[in-house]
Protein backbone atom coordinates (compact mmCIF):
# COMPACT_ATOMS: atom_id res chain seq x y z
CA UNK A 1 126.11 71.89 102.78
CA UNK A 2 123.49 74.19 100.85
CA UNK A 3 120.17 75.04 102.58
CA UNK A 4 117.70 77.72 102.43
CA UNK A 5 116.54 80.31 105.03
CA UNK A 6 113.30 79.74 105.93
CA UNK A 7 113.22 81.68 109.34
CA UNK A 8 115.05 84.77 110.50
CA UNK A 9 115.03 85.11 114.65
CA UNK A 10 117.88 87.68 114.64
CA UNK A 11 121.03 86.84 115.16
CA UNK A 12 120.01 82.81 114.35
CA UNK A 13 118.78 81.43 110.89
CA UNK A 14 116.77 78.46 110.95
CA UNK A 15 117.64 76.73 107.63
CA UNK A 16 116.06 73.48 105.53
CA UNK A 17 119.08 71.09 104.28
CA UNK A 18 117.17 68.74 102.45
CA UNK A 19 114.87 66.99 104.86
CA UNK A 20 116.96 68.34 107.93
CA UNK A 21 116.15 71.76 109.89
CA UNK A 22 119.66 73.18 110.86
CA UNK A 23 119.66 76.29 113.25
CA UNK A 24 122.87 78.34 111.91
CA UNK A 25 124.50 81.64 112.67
CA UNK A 26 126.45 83.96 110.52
CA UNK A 27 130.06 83.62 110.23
CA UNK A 28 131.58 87.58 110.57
CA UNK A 29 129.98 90.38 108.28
CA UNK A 30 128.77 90.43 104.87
CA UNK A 31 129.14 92.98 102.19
CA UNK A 32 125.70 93.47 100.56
CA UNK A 33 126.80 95.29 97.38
CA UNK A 34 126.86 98.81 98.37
CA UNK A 35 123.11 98.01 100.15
CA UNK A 36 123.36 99.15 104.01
CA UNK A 37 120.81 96.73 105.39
CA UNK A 38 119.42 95.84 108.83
CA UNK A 39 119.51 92.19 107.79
CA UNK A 40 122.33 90.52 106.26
CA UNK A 41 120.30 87.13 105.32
CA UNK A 42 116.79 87.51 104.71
CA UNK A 43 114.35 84.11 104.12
CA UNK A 44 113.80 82.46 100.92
CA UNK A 45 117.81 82.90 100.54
CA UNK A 46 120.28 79.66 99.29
CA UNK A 47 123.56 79.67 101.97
CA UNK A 48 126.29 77.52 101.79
CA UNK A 49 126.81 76.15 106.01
CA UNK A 50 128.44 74.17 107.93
CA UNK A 51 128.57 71.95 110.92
CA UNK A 52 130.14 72.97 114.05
CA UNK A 53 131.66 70.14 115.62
CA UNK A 54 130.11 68.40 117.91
CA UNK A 55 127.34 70.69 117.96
CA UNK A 56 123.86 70.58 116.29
CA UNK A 57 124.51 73.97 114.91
CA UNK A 58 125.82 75.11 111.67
CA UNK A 59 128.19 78.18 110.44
CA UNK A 60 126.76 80.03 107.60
CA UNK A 61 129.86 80.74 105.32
CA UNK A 62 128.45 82.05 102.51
CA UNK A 63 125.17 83.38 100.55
CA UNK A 64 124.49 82.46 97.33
CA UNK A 65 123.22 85.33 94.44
CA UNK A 66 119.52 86.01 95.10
CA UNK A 67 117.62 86.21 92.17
CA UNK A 68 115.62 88.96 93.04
CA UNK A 69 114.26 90.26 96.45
CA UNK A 70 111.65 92.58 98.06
CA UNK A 71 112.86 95.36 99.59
CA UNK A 72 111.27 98.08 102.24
CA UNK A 73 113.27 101.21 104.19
CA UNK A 74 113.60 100.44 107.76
CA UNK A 75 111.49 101.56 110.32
CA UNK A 76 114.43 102.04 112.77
CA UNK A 77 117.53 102.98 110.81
CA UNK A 78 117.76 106.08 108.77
CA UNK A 79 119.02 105.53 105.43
CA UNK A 80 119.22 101.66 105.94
CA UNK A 81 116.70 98.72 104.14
CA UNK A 82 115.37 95.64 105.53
CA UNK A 83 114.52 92.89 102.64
CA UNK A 84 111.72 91.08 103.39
CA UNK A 85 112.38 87.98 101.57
CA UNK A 86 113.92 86.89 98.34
CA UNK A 87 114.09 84.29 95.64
CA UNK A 88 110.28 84.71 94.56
CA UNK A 89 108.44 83.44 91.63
CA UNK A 90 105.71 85.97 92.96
CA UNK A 91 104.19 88.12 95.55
CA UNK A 92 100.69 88.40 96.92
CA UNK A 93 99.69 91.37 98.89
CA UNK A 94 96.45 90.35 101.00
CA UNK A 95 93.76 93.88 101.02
CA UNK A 96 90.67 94.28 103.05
CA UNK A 97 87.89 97.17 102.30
CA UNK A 98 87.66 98.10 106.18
CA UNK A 99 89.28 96.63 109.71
CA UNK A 100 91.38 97.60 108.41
CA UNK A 101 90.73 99.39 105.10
CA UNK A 102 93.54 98.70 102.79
CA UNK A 103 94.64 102.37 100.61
CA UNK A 104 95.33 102.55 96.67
CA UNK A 105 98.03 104.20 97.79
CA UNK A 106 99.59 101.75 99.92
CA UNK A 107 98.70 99.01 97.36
CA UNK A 108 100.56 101.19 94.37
CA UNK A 109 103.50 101.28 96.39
CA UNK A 110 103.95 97.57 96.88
CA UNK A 111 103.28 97.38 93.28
CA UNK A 112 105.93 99.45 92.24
CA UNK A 113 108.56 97.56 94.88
CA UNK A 114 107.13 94.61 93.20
CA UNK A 115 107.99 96.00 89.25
CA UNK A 116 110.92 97.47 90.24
CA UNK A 117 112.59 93.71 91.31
CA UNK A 118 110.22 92.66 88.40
CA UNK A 119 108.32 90.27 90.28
CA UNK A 120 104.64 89.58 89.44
CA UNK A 121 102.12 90.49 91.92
CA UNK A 122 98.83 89.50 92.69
CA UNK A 123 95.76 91.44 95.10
CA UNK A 124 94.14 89.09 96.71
CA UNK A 125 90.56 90.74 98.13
CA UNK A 126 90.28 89.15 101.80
CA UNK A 127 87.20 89.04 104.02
CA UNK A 128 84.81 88.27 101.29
CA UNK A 129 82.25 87.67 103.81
CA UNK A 130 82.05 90.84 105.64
CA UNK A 131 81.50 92.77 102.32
CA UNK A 132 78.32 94.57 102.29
CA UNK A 133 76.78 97.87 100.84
CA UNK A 134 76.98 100.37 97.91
CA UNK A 135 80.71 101.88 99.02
CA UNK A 136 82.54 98.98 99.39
CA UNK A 137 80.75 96.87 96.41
CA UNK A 138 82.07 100.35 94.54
CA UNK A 139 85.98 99.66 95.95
CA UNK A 140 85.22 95.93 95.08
CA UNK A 141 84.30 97.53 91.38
CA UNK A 142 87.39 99.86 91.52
CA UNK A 143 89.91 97.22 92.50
CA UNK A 144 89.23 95.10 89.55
CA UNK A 145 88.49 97.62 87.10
CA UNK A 146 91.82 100.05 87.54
CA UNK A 147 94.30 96.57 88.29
CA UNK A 148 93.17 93.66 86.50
CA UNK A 149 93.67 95.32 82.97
CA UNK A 150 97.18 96.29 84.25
CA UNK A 151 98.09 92.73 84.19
CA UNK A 152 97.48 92.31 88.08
CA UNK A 153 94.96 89.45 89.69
CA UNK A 154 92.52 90.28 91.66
CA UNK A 155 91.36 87.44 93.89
CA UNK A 156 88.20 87.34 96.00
CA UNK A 157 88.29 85.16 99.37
CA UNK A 158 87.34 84.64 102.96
CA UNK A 159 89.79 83.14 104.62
CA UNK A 160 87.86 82.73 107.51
CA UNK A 161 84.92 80.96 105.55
CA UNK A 162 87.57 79.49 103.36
CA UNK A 163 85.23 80.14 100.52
CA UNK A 164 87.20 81.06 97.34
CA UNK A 165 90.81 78.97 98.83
CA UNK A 166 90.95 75.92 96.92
CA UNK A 167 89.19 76.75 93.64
CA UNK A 168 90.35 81.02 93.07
CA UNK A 169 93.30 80.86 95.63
CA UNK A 170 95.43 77.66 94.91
CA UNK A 171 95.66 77.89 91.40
CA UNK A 172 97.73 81.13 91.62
CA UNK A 173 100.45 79.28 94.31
CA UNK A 174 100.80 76.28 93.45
CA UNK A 175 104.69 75.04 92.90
CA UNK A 176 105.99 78.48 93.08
CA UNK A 177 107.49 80.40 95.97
CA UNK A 178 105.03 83.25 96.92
CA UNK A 179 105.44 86.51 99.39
CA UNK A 180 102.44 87.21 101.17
CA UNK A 181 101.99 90.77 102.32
CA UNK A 182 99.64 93.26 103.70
CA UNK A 183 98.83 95.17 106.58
CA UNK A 184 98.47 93.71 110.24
CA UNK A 185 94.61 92.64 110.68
CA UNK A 186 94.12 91.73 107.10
CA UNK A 187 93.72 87.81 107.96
CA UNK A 188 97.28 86.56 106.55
CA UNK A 189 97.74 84.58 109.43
CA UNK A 190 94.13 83.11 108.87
CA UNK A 191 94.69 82.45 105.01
CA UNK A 192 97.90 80.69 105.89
CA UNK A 193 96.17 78.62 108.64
CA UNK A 194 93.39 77.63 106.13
CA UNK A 195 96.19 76.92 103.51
CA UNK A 196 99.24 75.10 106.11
CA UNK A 197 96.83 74.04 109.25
CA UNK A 198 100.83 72.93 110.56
CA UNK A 199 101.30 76.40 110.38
CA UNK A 200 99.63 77.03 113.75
CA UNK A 201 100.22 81.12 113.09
CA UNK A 202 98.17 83.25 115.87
CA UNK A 203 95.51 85.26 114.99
CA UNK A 204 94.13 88.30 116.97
CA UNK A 205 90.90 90.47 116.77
CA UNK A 206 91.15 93.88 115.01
CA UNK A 207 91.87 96.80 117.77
CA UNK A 208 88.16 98.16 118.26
CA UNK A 209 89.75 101.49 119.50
CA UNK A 210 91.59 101.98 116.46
CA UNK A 211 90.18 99.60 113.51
CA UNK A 212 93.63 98.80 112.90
CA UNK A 213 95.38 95.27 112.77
CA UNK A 214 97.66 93.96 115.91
CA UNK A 215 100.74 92.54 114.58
CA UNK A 216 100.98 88.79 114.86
CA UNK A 217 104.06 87.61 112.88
CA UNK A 218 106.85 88.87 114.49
CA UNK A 219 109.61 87.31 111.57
CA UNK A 220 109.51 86.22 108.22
CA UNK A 221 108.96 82.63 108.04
CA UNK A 222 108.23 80.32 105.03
CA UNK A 223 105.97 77.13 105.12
CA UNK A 224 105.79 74.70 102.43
CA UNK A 225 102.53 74.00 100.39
CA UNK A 226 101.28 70.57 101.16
CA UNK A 227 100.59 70.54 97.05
CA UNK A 228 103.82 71.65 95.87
CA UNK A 229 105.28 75.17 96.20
CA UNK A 230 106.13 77.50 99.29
CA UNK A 231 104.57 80.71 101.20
CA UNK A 232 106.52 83.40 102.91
CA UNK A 233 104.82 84.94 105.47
CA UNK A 234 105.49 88.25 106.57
CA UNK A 235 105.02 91.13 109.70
CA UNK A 236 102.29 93.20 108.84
CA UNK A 237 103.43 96.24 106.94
CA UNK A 238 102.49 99.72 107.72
CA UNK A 239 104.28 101.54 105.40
CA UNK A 240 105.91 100.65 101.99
CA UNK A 241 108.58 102.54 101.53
CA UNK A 242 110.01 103.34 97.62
CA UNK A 243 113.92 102.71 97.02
CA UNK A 244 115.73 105.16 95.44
CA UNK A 245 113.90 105.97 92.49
CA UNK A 246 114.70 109.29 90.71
CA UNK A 247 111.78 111.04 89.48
CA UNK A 248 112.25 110.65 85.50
CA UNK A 249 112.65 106.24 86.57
CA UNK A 250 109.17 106.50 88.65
CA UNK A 251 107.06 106.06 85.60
CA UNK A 252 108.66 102.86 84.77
CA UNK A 253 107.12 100.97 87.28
CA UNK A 254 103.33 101.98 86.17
CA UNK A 255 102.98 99.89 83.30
CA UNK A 256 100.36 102.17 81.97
CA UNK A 257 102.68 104.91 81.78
CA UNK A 258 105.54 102.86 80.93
CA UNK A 259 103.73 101.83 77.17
CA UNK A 260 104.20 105.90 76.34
CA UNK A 261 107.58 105.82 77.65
CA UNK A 262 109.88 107.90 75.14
CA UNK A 263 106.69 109.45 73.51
CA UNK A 264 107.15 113.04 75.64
CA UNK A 265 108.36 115.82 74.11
CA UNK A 266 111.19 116.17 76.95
CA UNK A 267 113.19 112.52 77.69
CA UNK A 268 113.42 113.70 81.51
CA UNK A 269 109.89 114.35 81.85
CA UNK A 270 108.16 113.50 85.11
CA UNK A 271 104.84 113.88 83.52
CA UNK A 272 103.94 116.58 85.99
CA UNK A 273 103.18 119.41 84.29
CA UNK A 274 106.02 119.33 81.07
CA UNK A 275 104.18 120.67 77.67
CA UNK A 276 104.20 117.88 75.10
CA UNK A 277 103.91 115.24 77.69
CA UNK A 278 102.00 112.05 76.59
CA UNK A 279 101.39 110.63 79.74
CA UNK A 280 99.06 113.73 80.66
CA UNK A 281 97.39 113.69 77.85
CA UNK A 282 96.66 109.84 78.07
CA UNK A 283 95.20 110.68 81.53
CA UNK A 284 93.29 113.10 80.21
CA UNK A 285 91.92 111.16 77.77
CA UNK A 286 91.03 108.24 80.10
CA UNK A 287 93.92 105.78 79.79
CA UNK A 288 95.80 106.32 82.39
CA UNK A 289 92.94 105.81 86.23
CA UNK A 290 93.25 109.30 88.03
CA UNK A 291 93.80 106.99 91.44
CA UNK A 292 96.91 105.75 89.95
CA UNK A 293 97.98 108.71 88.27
CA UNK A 294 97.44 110.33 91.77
CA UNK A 295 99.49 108.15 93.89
CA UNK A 296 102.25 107.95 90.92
CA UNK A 297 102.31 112.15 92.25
CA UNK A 298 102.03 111.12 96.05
CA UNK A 299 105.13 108.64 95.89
CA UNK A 300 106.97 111.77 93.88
CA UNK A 301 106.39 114.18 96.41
CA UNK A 302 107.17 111.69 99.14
CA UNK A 303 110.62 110.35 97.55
CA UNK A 304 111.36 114.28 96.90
CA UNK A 305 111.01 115.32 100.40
CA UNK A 306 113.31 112.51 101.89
CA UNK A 307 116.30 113.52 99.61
């Protein structure tokens, strides 16, 4: 039988064969391709299973090639990744200005995970409704200005108030398998309530000590779209970390750096502080947002001091 993952508890899969819901376990260890990963099978993956006999349960013998996958460095093994999900047409990271406020920094990571699988991504501005004052009309400003002309959405909702859902929101996820992402507290659980009301996720209040987000979702799980397509919800992610990425590759995943690629004077320049490089210049100039120029040098130093 062929199925795909659409829940990971741990050491059980629960897995859609057709119209059925199978709950399956892995049959021995996989190689990954040289990857050293926390999680063999990840959801949104096609496996080939079958039936134990005389049990409901199934053996998973075998997972097909993924297409592509998001990817993040685990929070509990050194030097090992945990992929989120794979198989995407797309991935949606969910960003709120406060409670909790979501970082440029944070949201140019997941953009360069996202380019570096080559899987579009869209923002999607949450808690429309609580948005109020000078500042965070300002971020509103800065969020479509430095993204939107990078080829990135920006989407403005309230899940809560569901304004925005069915005429911004749908369009975008309609008949395509989607990742949603984004820090705990940032109403994913709400937006896929609104979206799946089957869903059922729970939603908690924002920590008032702390202003941060309580972590709902315990596993990746995806729910289809009663309209066509499918949503992959996911644990609320503090950090995003990069993959590997040597320091002359970075600039690939900025696509307004990448456009000046092979214009330096050097062809290993890290557009730091190289004479003849373009990509300063272009920032200098005004091309090239000093935000994203600045967390292009934060993920740099970052990447530099785990090696």
């Amino acid at each position: 039988m062929k199925g795909r993952v659409i829940k990971s508890t741990g050491s059980w899969y629960i897995v859609q064969v057709e119209d059925k819901i199978i709950s399956a376990r892995l049959k021995g260890k996989f190689k990954q391709d040289e990857l050293k990963l926390t999680n063999p099978i990840s959801v949104g993956d096609w496996v080939e299973l079958e039936e134990e006999s005389g049990q409901a349960t199934a053996v998973i013998s075998q997972i097909l090639p993924r297409e592509n996958y998001v990817i993040r460095k685990s929070t509990r093994k050194q030097h090992f990744s945990h992929i989120i999900a794979s198989n995407l047409d797309q991935a949606i990271l969910v960003i709120t200005m406060k409670k909790p406020r979501t970082s440029f920094g944070f949201i140019d990571r997941f953009l360069v995970s996202t380019e570096s699988f080559r899987i579009p991504a869209i923002l999607v501005v949450n808690k429309m409704d609580q948005l109020e004052g000078e500042v965070e009309e300002e971020w509103l400003q800065d969020i479509h200005e430095i993204y939107e002309p990078l080829g990135y959405p920006v989407v403005e909702i309230s899940a809560l108030t569901e304004k925005g859902l069915k005429e911004k929101f749908l369009p975008f996820i309609q008949g395509k398998t989607s990742l949603i992402a984004g820090h705990s507290g940032v109403g994913k659980s709400t937006l896929l309530n609104a979206l799946i009301p089957e869903a059922k996720q729970d939603t908690k209040e924002i920590s008032g000590f702390s202003s941060k987000g309580v972590h709902t979702t315990t596993f990746a799980e995806l729910f289809p779209l009663p309209e066509g397509g499918d949503l992959i919800d996911t644990p609320g992610i503090k950090e995003f970390g990069i993959l590997d990425i040597e320091d002359n590759e970075l600039s690939h995943y900025f696509p307004e750096m990448r456009k000046y690629l092979g214009q330096c004077k050097y062809h290993n320049c890290t557009h730091i502080n190289e004479p003849g490089c373009v990509v300063l210049k272009k920032l200098e100039e005004g091309y090239i947002h000093p935000y994203r120029y600045q967390s292009y040098v934060n993920i740099l130093d970052d990447e530099d001091s785990h090696r």
